[in-house]
Protein backbone atom coordinates (compact mmCIF):
# COMPACT_ATOMS: atom_id res chain seq x y z
CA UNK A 1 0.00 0.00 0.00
CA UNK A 2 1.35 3.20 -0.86
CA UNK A 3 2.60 5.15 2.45
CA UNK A 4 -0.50 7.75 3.50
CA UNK A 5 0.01 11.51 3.47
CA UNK A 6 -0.70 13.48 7.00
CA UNK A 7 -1.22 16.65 4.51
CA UNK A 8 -4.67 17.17 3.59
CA UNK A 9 -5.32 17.11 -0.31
CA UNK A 10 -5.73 20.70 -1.80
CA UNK A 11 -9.29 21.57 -2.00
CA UNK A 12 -10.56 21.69 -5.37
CA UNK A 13 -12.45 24.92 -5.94
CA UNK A 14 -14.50 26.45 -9.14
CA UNK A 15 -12.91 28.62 -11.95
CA UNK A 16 -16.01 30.59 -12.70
CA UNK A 17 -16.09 34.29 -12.55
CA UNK A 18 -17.84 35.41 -9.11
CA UNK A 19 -19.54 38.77 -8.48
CA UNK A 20 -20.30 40.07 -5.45
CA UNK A 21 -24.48 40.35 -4.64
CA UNK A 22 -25.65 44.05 -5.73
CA UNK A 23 -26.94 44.53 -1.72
CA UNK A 24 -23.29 44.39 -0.38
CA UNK A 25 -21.54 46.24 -3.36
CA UNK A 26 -21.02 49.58 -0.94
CA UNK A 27 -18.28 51.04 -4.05
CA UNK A 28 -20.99 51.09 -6.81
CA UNK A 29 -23.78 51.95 -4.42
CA UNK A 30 -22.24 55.20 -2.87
CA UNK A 31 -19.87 54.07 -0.01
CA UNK A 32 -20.90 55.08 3.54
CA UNK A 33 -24.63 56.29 1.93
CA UNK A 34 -25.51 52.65 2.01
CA UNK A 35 -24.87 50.63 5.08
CA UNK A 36 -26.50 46.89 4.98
CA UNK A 37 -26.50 44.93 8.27
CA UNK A 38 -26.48 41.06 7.98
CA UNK A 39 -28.35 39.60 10.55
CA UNK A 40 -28.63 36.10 8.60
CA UNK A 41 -27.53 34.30 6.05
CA UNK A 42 -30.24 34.79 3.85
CA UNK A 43 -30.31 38.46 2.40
CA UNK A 44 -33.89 38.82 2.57
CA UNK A 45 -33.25 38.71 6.51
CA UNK A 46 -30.78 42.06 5.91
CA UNK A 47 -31.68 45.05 8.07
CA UNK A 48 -31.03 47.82 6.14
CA UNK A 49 -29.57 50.83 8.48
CA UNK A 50 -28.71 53.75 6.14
CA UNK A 51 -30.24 53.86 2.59
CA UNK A 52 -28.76 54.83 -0.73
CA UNK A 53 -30.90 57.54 -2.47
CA UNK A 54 -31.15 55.09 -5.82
CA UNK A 55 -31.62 51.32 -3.15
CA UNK A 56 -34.97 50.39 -3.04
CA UNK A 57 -36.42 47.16 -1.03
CA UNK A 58 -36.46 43.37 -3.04
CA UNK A 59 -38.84 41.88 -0.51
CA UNK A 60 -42.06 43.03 1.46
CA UNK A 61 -39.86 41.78 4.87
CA UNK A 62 -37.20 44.62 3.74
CA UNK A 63 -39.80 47.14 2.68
CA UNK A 64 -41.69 47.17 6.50
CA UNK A 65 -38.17 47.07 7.89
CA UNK A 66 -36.01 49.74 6.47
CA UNK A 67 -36.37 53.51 7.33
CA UNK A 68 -38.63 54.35 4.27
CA UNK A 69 -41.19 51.33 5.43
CA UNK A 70 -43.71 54.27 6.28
CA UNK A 71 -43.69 55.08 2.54
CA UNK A 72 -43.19 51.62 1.46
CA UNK A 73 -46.11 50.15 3.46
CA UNK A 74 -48.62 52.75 2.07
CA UNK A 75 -47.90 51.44 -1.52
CA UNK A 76 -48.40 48.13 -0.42
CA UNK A 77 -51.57 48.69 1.09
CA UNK A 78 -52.43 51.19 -2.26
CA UNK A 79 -51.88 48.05 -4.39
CA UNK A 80 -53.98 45.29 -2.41
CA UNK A 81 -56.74 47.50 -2.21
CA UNK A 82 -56.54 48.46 -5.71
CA UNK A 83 -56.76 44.13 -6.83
CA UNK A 84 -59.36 44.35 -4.26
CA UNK A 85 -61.37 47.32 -5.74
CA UNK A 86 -60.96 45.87 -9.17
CA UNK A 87 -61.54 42.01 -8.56
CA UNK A 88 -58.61 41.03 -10.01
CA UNK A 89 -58.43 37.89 -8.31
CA UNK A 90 -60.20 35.57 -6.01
CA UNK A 91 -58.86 33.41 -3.31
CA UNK A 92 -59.66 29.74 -3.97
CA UNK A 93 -58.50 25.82 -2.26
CA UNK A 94 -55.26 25.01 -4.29
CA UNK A 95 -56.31 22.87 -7.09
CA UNK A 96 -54.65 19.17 -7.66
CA UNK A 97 -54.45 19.02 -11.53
CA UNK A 98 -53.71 22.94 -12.38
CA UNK A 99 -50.84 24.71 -13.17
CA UNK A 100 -49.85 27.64 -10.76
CA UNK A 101 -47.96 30.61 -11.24
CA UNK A 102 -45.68 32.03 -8.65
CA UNK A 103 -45.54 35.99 -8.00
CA UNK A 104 -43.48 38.95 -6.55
CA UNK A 105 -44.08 42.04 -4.94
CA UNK A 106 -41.78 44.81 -6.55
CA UNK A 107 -40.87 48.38 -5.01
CA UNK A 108 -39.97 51.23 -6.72
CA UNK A 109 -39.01 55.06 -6.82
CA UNK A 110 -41.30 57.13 -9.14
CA UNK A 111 -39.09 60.59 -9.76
CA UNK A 112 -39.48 63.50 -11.24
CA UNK A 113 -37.51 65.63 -14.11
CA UNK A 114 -35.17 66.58 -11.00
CA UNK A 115 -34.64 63.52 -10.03
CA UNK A 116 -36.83 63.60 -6.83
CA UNK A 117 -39.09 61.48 -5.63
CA UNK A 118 -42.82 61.96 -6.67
CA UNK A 119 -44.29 58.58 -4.74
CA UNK A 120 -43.36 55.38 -3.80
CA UNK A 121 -44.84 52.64 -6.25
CA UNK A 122 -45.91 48.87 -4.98
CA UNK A 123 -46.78 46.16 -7.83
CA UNK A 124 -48.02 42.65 -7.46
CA UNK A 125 -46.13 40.72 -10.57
CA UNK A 126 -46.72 37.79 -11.96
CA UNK A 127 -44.17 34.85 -12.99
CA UNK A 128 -45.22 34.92 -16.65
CA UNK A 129 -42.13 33.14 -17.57
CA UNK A 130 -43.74 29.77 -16.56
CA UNK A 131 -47.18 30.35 -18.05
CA UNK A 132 -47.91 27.40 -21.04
CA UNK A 133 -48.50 28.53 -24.12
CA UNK A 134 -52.07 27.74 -25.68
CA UNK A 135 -53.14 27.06 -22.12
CA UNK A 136 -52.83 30.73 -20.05
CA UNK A 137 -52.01 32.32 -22.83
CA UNK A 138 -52.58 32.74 -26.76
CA UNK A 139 -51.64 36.15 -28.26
CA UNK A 140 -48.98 38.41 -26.79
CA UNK A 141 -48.52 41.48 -29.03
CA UNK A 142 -48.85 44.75 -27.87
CA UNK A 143 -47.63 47.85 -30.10
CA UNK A 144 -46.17 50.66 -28.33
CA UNK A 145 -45.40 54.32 -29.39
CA UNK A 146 -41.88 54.82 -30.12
CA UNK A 147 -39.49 57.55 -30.15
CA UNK A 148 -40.80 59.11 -33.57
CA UNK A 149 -44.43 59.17 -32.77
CA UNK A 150 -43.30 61.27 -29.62
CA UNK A 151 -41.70 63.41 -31.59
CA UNK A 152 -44.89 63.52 -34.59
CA UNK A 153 -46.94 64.09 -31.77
CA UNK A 154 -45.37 67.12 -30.06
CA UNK A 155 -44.78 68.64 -33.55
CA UNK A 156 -47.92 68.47 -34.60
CA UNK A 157 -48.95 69.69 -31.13
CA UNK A 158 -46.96 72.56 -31.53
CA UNK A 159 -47.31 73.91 -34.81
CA UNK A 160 -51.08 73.77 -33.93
CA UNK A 161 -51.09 75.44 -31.26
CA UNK A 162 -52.67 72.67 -29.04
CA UNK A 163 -51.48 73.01 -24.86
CA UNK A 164 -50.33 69.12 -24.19
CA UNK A 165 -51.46 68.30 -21.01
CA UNK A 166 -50.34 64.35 -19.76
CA UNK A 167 -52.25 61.66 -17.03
CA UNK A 168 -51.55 58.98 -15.74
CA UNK A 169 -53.59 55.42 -15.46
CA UNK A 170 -53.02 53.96 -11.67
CA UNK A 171 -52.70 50.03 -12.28
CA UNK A 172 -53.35 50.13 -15.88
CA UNK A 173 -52.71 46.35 -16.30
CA UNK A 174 -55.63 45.64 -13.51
CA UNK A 175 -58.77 46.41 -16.37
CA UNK A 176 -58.19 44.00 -18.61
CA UNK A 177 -60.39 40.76 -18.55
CA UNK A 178 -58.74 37.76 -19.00
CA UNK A 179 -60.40 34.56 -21.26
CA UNK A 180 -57.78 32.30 -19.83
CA UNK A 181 -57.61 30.33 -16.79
CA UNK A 182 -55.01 31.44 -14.87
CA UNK A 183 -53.66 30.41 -11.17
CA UNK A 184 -51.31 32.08 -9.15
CA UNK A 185 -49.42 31.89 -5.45
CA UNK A 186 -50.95 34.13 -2.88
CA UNK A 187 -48.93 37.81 -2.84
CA UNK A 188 -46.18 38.27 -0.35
CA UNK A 189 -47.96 40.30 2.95
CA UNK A 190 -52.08 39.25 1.12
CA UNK A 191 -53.37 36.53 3.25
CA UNK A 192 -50.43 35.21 4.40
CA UNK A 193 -52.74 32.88 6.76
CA UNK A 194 -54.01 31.07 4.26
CA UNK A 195 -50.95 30.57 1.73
CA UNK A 196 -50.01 26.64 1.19
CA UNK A 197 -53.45 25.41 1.26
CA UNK A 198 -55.04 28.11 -0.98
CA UNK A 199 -54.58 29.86 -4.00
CA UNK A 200 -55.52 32.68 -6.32
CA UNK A 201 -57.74 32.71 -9.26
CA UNK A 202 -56.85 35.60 -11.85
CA UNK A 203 -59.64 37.22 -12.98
CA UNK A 204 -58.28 40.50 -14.78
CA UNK A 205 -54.58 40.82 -15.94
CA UNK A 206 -52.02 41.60 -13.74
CA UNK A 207 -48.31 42.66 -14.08
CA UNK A 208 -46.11 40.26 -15.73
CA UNK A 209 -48.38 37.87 -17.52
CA UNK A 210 -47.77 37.43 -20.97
CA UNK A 211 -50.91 38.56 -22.35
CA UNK A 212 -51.65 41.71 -19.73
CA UNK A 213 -50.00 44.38 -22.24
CA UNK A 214 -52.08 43.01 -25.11
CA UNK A 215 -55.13 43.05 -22.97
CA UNK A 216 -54.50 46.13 -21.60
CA UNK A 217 -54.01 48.04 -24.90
CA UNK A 218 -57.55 46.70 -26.14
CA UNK A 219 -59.15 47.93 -23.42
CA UNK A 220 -58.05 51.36 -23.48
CA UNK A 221 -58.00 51.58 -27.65
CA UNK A 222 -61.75 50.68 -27.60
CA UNK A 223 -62.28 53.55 -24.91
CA UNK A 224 -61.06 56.20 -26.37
CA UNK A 225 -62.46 55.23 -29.40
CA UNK A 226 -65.92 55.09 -27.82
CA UNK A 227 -64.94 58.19 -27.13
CA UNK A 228 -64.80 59.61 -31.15
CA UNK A 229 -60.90 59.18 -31.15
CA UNK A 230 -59.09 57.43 -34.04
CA UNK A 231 -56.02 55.30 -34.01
CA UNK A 232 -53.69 56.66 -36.62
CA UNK A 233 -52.77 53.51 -39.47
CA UNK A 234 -49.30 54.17 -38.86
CA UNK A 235 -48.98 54.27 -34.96
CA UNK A 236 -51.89 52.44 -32.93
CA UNK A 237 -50.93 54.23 -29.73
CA UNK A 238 -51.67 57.98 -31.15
CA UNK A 239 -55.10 58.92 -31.79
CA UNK A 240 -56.72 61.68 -33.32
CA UNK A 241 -60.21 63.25 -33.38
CA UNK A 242 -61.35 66.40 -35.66
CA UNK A 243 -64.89 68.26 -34.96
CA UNK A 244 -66.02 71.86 -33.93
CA UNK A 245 -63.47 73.29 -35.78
CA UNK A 246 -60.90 71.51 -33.11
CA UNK A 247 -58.10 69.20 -33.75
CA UNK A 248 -57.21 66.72 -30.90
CA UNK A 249 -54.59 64.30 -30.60
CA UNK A 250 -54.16 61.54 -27.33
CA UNK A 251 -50.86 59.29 -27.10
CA UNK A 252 -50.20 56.74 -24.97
CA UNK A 253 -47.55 55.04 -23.52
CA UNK A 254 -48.23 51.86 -21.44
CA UNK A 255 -50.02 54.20 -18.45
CA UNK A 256 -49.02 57.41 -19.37
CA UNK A 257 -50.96 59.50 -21.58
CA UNK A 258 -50.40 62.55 -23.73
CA UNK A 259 -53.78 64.78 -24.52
CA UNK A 260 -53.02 68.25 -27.09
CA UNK A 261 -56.33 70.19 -27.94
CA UNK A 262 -57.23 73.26 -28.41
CA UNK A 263 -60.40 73.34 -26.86
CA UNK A 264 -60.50 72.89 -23.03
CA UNK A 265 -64.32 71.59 -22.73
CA UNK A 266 -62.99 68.50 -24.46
CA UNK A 267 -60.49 67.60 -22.47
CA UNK A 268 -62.12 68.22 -19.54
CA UNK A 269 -65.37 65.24 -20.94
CA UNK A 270 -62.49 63.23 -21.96
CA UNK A 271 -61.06 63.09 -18.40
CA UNK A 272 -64.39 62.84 -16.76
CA UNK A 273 -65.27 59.84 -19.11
CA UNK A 274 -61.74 57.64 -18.68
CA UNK A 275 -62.13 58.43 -15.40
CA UNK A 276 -65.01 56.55 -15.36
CA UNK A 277 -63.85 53.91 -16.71
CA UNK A 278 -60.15 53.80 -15.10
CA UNK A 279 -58.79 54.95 -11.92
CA UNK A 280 -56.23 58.15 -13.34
CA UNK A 281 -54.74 61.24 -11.85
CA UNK A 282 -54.83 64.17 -14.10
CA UNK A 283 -51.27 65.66 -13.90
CA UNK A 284 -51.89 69.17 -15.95
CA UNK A 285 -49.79 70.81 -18.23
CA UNK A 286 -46.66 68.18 -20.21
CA UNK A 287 -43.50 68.88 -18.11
CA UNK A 288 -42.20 65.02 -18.23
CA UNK A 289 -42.99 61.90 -20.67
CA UNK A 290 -41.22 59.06 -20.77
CA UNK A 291 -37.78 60.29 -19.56
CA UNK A 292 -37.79 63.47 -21.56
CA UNK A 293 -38.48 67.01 -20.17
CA UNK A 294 -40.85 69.38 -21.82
CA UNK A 295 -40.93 72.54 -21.83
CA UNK A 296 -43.97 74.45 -24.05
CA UNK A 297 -43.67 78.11 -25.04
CA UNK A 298 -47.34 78.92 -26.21
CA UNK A 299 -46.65 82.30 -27.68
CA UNK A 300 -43.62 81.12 -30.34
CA UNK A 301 -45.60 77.96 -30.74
CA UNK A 302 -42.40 75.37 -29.98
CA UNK A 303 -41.67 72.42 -27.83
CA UNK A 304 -37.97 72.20 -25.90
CA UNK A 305 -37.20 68.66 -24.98
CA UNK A 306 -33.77 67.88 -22.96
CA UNK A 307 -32.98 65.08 -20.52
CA UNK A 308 -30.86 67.18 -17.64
CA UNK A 309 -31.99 64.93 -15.19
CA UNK A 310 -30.89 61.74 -16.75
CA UNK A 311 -27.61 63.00 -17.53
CA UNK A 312 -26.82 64.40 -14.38
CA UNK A 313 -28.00 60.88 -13.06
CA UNK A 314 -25.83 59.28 -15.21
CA UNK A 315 -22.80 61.17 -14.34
CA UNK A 316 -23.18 60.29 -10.93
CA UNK A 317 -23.74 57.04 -11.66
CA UNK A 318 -20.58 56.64 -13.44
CA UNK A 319 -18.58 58.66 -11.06
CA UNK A 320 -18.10 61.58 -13.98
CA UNK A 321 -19.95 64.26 -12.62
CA UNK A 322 -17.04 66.74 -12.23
CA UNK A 323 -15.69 65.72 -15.70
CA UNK A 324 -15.35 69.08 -18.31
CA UNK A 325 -17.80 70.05 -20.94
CA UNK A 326 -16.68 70.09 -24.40
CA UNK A 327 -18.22 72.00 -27.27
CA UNK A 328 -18.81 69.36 -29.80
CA UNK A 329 -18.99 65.73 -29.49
CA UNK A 330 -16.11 64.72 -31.25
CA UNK A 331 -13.28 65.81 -33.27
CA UNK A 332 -11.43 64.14 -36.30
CA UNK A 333 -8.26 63.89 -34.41
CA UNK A 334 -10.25 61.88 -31.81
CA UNK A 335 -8.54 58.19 -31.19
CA UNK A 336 -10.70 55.49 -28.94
CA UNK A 337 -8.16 53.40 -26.57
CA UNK A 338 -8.10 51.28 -23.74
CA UNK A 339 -5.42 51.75 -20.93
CA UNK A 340 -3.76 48.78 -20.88
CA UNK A 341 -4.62 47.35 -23.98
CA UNK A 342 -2.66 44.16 -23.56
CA UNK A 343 -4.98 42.82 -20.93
CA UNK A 344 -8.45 41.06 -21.49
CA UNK A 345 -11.08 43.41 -20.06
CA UNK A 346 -12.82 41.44 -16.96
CA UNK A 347 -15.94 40.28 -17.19
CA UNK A 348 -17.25 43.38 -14.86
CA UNK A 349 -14.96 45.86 -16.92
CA UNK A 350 -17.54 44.72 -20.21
CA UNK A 351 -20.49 45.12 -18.56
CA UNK A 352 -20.11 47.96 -17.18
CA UNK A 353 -18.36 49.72 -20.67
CA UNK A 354 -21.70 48.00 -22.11
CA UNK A 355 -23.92 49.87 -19.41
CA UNK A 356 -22.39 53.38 -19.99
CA UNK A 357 -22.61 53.14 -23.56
CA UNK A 358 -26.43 51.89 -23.50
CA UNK A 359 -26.71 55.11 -21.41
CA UNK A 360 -25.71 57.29 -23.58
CA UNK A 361 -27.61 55.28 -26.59
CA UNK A 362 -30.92 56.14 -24.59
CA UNK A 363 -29.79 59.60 -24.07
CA UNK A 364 -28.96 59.55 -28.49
CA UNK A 365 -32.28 57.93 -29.19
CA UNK A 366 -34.58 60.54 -26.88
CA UNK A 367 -33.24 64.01 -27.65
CA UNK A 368 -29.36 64.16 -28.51
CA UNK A 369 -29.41 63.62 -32.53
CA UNK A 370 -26.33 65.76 -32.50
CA UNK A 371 -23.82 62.71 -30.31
CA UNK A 372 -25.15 59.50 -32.79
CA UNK A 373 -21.90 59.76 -34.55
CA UNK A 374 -19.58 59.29 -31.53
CA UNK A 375 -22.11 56.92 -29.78
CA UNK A 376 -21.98 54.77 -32.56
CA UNK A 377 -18.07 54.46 -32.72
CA UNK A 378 -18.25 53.93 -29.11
CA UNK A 379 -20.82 51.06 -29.51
């Protein structure tokens, strides 16, 4: 027999690239702004002691436990009594031979142009990457206005003379009726008492289903069209509608909406009648849509769009927010490099080059025309 070793064999360990989880990554997160106290293994057992202005909660036990839980448990409550007011869904004994869906509860930030925060936002999400298809689900498209009918639609806005004012639909997804049968796990912090032996039966669509944007966009396209508006051939999420000697045109993006007329008795029956058929706030005059800020002057008849809010995000983001302007975007004698070319870039080094330049991409694609050239040499 060969003569035993009193050394322990080396421990064989993985070569795969490791990252360290986004709650404990203090560098990218702002240092000593963001201070995360383990109290288990588990990090949905983390007490959180100081919070970053951009960290928000990833589970309802973090949300009622970290010092913006006052704000964080009125959204919750918001969006159980808004699947209650809407019969969304109905509790029912966990059936033996159906298929059932697993949910989340997501938090989130709603800001302004300036970057503060307008409200705290609570939604109850569905796993829709495990529905079957032909079974909870059948048709799935959904168009959705893109950067160009934005821009059609404030043009046209403007040279008409039309005063844009926006709204906003509170759980759009929520009035759409669903034709399938669909099951789903009781909600984190909704009737926790009777999770395991009972279930939830969805009645309407709800965030994250396959279908819900499809079934949400027929709802509110055969509204407004009720209503005498028209869905333009070319863009099915900008409508138009022509009488009295007024011009009116209504965009809509997922749950925010865009209204331009002339004539202020017609908006005001066209608020009064979605709002009777959809819970919505009425924000008044276009000052933000969709990440861009607007800014109407009535008297020259033009539109100013910029995105100073996202860029000065974005700076800070990237740690550049003391770098120097430059006048143009790029010259001819320009050269793209990499310090220390002779290394691989890690893993992190690519995504994060990838992030910045998808950044400034969004940034290109919203407002800023004028940097395509350099954003495309950077891409």
């Amino acid at each position: 027999d060969p003569p035993v070793s009193e050394e322990d064999p080396p421990v064989r360990r993985s070569t795969r690239v490791r990252f360290e989880p986004e709650v404990l990554n203090y560098d990218r997160l702002g240092g000593a702004n963001y201070v995360a106290v383990a109290v288990s293994h588990r990090p949905d057992m983390a007490s959180v002691v100081e919070v970053d202005p951009e960290w928000v909660p990833r589970t309802v036990r973090q949300a009622l436990n970290c010092p913006e839980s006052e704000h964080y448990e009125e959204a919750l409550h918001s969006e159980h009594s808004s699947l209650d007011e809407n019969r969304v869904m109905e509790i029912v004994p966990r059936p033996k031979d159906k298929h059932v869906l697993g949910c989340l509860t997501l938090f989130t930030k709603k800001r302004n142009q300036f970057g503060e925060v307008e409200r705290y936002k609570c939604r109850v999400v569905a796993l829709g990457n495990k529905q079957i298809p032909g079974l909870e689900f059948h048709d799935t498209y959904a168009p959705v206005i893109d950067k160009a009918s934005v821009r059609i639609f404030l043009t046209l806005s403007a040279s008409l003379g039309l005063r844009i004012t926006q709204f906003d639909v509170k759980t759009a997804f929520l009035y759409g009726v669903l034709n399938e049968e669909v099951y789903m796990e009781i909600p984190p912090g909704y009737r926790d008492d009777l999770k395991g032996t009972h279930v939830v039966r969805l009645l309407k669509a709800i965030y994250g289903l396959r279908q819900a944007m499809q079934v949400w966009t027929d709802t509110f396209s055969a509204a407004v069209q009720e209503f005498g508006y028209r869905p333009l051939p070319s863009s099915p999420c900008l409508f138009i509608k022509k009488g009295g000697g007024h011009t009116s045109l209504l965009s809509i993006y997922v749950d925010d909406g865009g209204l331009a007329t002339s004539d202020e008795e017609e908006r005001q029956r066209l608020m009064e009648f979605l709002c009777s058929k959809f819970k919505m706030v009425d924000l008044g005059q276009m000052s933000y849509f969709i990440g861009m800020e607007v800014q109407q002057h009535a008297p020259s008849r033009t539109i100013r769009l910029h995105q100073q809010g996202y860029i000065n995000k974005m700076l800070s983001q990237y740690n550049m927010q003391d770098c120097n302007p430059v006048a143009t975007p790029m010259t001819q004698c320009d050269t793209i490099y990499v310090k220390g070319t002779s290394q691989e870039l890690t893993a992190k080094e690519r995504a994060l080059y990838m992030s910045m330049v998808g950044s400034v991409m969004y940034l290109q694609t919203c407002c800023r025309p004028d940097i395509a050239a350099p954003v495309g040499i950077l891409a």
